[in-house]
Structures are given as C-alpha cells and as structure tokens.
C-alpha atoms as a PDB file:
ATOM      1  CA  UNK A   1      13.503   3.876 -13.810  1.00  0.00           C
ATOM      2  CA  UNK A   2      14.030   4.156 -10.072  1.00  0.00           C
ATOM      3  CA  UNK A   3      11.122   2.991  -7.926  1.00  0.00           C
ATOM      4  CA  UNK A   4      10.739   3.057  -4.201  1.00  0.00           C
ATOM      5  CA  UNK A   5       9.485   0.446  -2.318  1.00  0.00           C
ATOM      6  CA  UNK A   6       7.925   0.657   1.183  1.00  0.00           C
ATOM      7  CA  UNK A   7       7.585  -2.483   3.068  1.00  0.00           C
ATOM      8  CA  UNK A   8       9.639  -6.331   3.677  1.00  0.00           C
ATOM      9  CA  UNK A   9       7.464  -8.440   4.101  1.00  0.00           C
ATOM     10  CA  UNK A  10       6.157 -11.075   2.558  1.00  0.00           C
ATOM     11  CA  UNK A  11       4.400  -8.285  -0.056  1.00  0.00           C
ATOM     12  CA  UNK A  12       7.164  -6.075  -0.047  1.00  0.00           C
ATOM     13  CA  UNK A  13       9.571  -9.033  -0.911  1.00  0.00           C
ATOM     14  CA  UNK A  14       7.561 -10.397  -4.394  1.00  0.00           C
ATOM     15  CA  UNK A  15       7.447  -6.661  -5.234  1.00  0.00           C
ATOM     16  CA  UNK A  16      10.679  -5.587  -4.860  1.00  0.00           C
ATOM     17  CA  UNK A  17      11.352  -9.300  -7.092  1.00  0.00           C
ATOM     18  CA  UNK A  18       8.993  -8.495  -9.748  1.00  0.00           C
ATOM     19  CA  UNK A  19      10.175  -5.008 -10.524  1.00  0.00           C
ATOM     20  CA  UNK A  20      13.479  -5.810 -10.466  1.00  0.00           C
ATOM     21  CA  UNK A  21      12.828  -8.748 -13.174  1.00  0.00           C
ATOM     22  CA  UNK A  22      11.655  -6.197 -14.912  1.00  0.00           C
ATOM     23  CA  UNK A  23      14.798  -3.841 -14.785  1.00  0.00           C
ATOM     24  CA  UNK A  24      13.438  -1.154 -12.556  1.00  0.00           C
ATOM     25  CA  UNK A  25      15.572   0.408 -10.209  1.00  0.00           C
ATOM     26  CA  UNK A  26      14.564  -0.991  -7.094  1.00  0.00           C
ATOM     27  CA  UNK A  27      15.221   1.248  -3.705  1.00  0.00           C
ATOM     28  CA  UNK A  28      13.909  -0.924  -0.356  1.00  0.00           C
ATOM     29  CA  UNK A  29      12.349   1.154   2.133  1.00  0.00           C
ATOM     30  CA  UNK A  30      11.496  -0.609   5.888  1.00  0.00           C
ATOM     31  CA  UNK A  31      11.079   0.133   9.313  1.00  0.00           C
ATOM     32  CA  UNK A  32      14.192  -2.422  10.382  1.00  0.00           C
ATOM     33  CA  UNK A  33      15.262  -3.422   7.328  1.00  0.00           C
ATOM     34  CA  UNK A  34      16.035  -2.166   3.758  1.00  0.00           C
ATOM     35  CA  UNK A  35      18.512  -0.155   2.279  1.00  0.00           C
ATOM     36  CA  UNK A  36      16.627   2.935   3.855  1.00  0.00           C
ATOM     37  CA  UNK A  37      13.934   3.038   6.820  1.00  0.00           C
ATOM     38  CA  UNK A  38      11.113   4.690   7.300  1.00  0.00           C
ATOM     39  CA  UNK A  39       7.938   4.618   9.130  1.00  0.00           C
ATOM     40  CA  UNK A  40       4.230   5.270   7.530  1.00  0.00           C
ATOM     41  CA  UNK A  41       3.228   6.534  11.023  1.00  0.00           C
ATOM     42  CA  UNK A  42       5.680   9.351  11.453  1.00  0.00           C
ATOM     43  CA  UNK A  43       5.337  11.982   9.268  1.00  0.00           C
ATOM     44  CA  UNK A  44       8.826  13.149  10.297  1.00  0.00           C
ATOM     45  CA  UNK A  45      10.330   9.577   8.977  1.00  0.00           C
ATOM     46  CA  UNK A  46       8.721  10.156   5.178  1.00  0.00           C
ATOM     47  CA  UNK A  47      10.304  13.722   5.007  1.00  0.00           C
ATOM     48  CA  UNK A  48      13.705  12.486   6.078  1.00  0.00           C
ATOM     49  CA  UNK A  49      13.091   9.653   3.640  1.00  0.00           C
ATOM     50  CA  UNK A  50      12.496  11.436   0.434  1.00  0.00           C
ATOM     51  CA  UNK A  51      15.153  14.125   1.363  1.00  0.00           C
ATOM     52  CA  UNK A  52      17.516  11.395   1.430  1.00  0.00           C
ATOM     53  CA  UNK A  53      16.405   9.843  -1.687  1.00  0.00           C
ATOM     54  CA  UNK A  54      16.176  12.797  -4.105  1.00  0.00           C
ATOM     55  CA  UNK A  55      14.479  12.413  -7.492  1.00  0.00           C
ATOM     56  CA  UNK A  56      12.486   9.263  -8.325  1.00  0.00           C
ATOM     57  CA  UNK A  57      10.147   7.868 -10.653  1.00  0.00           C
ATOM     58  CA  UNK A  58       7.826   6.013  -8.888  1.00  0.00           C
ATOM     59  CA  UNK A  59       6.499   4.586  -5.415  1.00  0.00           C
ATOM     60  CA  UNK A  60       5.144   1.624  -4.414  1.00  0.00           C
ATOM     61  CA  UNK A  61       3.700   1.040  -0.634  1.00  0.00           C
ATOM     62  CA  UNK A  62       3.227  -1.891   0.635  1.00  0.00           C
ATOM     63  CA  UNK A  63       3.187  -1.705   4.053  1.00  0.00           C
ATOM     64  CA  UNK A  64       0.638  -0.467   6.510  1.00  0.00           C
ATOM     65  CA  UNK A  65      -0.365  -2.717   9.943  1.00  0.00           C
ATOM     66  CA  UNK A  66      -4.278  -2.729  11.165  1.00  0.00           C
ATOM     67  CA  UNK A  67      -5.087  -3.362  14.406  1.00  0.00           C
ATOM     68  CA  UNK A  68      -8.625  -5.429  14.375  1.00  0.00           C
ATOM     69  CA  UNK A  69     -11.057  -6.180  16.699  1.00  0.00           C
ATOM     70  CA  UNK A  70     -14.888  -6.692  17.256  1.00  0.00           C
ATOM     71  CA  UNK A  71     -16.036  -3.374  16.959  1.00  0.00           C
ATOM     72  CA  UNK A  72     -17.155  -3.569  20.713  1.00  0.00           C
ATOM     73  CA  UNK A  73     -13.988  -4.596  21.932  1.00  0.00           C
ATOM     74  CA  UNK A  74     -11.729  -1.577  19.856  1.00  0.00           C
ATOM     75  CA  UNK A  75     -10.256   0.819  21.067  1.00  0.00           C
ATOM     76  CA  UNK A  76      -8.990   4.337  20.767  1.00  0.00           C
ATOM     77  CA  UNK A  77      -5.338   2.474  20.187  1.00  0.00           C
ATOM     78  CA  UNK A  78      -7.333   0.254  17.212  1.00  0.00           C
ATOM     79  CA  UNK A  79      -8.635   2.901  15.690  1.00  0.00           C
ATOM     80  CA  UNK A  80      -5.395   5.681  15.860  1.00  0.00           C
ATOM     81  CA  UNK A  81      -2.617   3.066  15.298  1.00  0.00           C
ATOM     82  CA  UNK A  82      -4.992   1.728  12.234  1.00  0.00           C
ATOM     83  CA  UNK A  83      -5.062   5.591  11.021  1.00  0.00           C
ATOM     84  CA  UNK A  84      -1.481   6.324  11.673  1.00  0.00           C
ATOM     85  CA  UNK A  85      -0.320   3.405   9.585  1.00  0.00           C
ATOM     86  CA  UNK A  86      -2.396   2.671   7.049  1.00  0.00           C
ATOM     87  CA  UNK A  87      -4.364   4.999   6.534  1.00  0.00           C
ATOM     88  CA  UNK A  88      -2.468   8.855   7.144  1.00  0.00           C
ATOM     89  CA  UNK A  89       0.357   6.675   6.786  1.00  0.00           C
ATOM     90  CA  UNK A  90       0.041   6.139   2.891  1.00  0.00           C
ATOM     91  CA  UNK A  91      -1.798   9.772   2.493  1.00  0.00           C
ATOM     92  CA  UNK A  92       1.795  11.003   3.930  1.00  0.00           C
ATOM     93  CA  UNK A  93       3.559   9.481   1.835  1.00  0.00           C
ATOM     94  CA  UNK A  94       2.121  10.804  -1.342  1.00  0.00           C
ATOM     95  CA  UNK A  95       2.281  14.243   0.602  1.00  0.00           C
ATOM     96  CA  UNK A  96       5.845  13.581   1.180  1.00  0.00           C
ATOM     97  CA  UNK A  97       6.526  12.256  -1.868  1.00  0.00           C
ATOM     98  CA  UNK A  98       5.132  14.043  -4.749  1.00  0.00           C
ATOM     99  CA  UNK A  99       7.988  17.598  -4.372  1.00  0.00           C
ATOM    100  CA  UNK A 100      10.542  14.351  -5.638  1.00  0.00           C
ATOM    101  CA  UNK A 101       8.495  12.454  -7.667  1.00  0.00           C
ATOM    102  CA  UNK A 102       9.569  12.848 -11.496  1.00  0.00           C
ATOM    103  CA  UNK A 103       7.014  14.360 -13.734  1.00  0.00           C
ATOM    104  CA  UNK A 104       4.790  11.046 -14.969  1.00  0.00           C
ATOM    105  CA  UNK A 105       5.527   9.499 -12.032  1.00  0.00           C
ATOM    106  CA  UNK A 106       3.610   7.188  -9.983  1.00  0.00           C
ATOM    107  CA  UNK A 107       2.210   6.299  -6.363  1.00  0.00           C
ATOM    108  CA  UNK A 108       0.813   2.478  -5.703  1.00  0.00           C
ATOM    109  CA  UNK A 109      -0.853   2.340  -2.507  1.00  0.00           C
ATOM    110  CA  UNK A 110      -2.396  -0.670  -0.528  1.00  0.00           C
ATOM    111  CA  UNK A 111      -6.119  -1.216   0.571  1.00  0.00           C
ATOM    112  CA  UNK A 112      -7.603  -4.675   0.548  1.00  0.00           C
ATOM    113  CA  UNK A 113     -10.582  -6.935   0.838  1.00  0.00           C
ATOM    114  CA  UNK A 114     -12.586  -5.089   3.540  1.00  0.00           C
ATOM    115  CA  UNK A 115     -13.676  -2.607   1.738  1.00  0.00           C
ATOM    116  CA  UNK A 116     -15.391  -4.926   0.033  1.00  0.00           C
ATOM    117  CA  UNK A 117     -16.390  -8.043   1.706  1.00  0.00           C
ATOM    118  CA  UNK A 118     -17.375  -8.404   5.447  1.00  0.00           C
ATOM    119  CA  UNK A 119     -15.281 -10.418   7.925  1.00  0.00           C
ATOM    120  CA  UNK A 120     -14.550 -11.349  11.724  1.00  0.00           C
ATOM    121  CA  UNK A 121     -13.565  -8.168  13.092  1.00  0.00           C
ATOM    122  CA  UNK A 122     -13.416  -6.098  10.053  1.00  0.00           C
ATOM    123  CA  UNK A 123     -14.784  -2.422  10.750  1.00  0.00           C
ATOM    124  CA  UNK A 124     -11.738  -1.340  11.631  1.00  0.00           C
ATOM    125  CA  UNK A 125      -9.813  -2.773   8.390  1.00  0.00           C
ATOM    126  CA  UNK A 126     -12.676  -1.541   6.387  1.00  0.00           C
ATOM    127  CA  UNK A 127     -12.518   1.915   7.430  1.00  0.00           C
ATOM    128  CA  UNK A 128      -9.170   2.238   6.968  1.00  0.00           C
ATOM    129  CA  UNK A 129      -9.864   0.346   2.965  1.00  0.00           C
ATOM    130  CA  UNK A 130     -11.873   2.422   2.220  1.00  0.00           C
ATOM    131  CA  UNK A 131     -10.383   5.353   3.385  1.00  0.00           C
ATOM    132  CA  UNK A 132      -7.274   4.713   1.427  1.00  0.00           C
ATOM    133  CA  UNK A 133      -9.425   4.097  -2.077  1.00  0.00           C
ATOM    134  CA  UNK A 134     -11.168   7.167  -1.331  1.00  0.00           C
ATOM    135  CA  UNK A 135      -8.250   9.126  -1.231  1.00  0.00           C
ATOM    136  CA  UNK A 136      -7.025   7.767  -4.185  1.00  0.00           C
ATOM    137  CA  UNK A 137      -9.564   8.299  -6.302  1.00  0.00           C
ATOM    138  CA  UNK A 138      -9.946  11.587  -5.484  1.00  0.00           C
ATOM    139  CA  UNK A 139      -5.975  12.345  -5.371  1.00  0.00           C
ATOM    140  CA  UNK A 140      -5.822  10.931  -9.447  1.00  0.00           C
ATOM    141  CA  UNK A 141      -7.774  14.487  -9.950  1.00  0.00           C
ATOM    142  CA  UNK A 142      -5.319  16.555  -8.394  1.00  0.00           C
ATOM    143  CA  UNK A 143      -2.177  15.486  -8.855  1.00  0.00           C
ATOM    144  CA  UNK A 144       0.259  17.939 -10.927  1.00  0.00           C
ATOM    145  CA  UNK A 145       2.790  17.029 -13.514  1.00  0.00           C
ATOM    146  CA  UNK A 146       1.301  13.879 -15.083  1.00  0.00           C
ATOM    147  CA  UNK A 147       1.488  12.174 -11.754  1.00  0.00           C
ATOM    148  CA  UNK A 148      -0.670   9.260 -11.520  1.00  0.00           C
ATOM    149  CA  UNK A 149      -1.707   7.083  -8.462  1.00  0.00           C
ATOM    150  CA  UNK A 150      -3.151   3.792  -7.978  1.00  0.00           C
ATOM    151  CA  UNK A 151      -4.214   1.140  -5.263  1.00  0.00           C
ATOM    152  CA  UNK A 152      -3.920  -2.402  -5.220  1.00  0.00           C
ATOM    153  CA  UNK A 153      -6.021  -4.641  -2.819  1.00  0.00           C
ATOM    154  CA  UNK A 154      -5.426  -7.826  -2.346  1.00  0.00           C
ATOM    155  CA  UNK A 155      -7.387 -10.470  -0.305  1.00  0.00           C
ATOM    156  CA  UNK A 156      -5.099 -12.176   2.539  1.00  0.00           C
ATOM    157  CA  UNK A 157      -1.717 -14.044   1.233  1.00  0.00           C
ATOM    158  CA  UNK A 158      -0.934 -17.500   0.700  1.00  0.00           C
ATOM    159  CA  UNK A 159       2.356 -16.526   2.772  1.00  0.00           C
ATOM    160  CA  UNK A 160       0.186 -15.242   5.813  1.00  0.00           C
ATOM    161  CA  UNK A 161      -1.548 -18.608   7.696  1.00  0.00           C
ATOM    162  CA  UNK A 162      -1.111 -16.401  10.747  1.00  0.00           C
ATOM    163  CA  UNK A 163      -3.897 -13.711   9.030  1.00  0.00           C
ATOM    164  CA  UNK A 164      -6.344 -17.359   7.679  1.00  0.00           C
ATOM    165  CA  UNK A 165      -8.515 -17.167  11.000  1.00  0.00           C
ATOM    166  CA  UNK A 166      -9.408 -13.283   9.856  1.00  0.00           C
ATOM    167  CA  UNK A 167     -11.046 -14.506   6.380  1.00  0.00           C
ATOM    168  CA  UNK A 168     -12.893 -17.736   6.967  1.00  0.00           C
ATOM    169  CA  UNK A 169     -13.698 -19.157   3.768  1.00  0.00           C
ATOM    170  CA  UNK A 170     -11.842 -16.459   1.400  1.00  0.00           C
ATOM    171  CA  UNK A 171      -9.300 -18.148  -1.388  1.00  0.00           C
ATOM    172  CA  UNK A 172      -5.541 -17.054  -0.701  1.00  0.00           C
ATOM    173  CA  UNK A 173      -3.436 -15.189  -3.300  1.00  0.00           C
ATOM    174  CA  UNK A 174       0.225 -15.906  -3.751  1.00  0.00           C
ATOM    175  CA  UNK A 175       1.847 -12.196  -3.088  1.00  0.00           C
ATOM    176  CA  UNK A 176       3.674 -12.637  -6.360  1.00  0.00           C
ATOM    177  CA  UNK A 177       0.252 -12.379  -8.281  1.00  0.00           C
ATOM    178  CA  UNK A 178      -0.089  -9.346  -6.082  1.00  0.00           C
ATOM    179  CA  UNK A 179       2.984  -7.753  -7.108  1.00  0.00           C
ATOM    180  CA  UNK A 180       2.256  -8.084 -10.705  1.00  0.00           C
ATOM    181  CA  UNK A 181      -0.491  -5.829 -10.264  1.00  0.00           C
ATOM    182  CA  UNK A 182       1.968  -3.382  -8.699  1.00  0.00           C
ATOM    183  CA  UNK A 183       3.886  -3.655 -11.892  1.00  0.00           C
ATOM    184  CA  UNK A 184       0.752  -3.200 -13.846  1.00  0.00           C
ATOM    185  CA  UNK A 185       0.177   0.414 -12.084  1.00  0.00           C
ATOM    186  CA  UNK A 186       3.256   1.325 -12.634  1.00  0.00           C
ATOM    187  CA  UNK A 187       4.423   0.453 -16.193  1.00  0.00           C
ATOM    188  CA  UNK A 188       0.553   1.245 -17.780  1.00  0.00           C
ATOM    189  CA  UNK A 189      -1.346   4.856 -17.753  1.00  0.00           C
ATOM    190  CA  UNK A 190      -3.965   4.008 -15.476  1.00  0.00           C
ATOM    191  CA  UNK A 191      -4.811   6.185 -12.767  1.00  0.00           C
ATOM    192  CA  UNK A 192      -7.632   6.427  -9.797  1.00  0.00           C
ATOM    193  CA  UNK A 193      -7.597   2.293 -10.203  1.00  0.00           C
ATOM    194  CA  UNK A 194      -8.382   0.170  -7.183  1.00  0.00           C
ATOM    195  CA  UNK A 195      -6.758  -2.675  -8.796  1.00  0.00           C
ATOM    196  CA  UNK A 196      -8.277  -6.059  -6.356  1.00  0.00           C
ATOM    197  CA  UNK A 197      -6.753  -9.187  -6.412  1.00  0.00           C
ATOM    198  CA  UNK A 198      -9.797 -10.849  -5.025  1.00  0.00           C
ATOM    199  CA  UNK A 199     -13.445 -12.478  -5.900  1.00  0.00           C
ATOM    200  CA  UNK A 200     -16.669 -10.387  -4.303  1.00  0.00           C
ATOM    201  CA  UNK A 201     -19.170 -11.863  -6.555  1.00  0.00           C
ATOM    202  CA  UNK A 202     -19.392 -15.721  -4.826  1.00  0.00           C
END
C-alpha cells in the first residue's frame, strides 16, 4: 500500500517511521527535503506533485506553518500565510489529490488544539483548526469511490520546546503517539474523524 507523506519534521519523521513499521509504502513529500517536494501553499506545486506520483493509496499531511499573534497585533500576512498553508493548503491537496487516489483510499489531514482550547495568541491557529475540521467533516460526505478522510490534532510536541511558550500549562505529546493515530486513519474505516491527541476536559 503506497502512502504519501507531506511534511519532515519532527511529525512528518515519526509518521513516515510508523507506517513504514507497518509495511506501507512510504513516499516523503517536503518543501527542501524528501524524495519529492512540494509546497501546501502553491496550488501549482500539489498538481506537479501528484502528476509525478501517479496512482496511490493514501495521503497523509503533516505539514502546514501558522503564523500567530495577538489578534491586535496580526496582520493581513498572519492571516493569508496561515490560509495558504494550513488551511487552502491541505483543502488543495485533497483537491489535487483525489483524480490519483485509489478507490478506498484515504486523506489524513492536520488541525490541532486550538480549535479546542484557548491560548496566547491563538485566533489565528484556531481559525485555521477549525477551518480544516470543518472541511473535513463535510468532505467525508462527498467524496467518490469509497474515499475516506480524516484529521488528526494533536496538542504541541514533546520535540517542539521552541512552540512550549504558545501552550502554558498544556501536557506535551511525543509525535510518535501522534503518528499512531495517523496509522489508525489509515488502516481502519473511519471517516469525518477529528482524531485529538489531547485533554480539553481539565
């Protein structure tokens, strides 16, 4: 089973691990890195991408930059580089996606803890959340040939200190655990899931 990964980092890495223990096919997919590159933000970029690639089975994101900032202090940049990556970003590359994606198939996007819980600067981030679990809740409807989609949303990593000042007082999670529930939306029926790898109810 042949599975496309978007994103190297620290994410993308225990992903890319965790399928591949589990004998999928594992194509990498980066901006600077990875055996092909791509970029969420240009449309043009996801085209080339999947015309490249052909046929697959499955695709799992799990990339997408925000830009935060105290809602007073964004601006248009915050907001339309947000959009662009994130948040269009993923939405293009279903859209891009889903002529080459094998009947059955599946898309695993990325929101996170912001559409659920409120933190330091976190309007923009939550937007964009929710924006992304909207879509894919809506998409599962829609989406011809048995395709299913899913998001996973993870609080901030244990291997991103640099992110700690952005979630005072939230509990990390090691991006392995994270990529298991990647390999939970792809190797199980389940579709229209916000799968979140995170506590709301303290």
């Amino acid at each position: 089973m042949k599975v496309v990964v978007v994103g190297s980092g620290a994410l993308g890495g225990a992903v890319q691990q965790v399928l591949a223990e589990h004998g999928y096919e594992v194509l990498t997919v980066g901006r600077t890195s990875g055996m092909f590159r791509a970029d969420l933000s240009d449309r043009a970029s996801l085209d080339a991408l999947f015309a490249k690639l052909g046929s697959v089975d499955a695709v799992a994101n799990a990339a997408g930059d925000v830009f935060p900032a105290p809602l007073p202090q964004t601006t248009d940049d915050h907001w339309t580089k947000s959009f662009a990556a994130k948040g269009m970003g993923q939405i293009n590359l279903v859209r891009a996606g889903l002529p080459f994606i094998a009947d059955n198939g599946s898309f695993t996007l990325v929101s996170g803890v912001l559409g659920d819980e409120v933190a330091p600067a976190c309007t923009v981030g939550a937007t964009v959340n929710r924006l992304v679990e909207g879509f894919v809740q809506a998409a599962a409807s829609e989406l011809p040939r048995g395709v299913r989609i899913n998001c996973v949303s993870p609080t901030v990593l244990t291997e991103s200190p640099a992110y700690y000042d952005f979630f005072p007082g939230f509990t990390p999670v090691p991006a392995l655990e994270v990529a298991h529930a990647y390999l939970r939306a792809i190797a199980n029926p389940i579709t229209g899931r916000i799968l979140k790898l995170h506590k709301t109810n303290a």
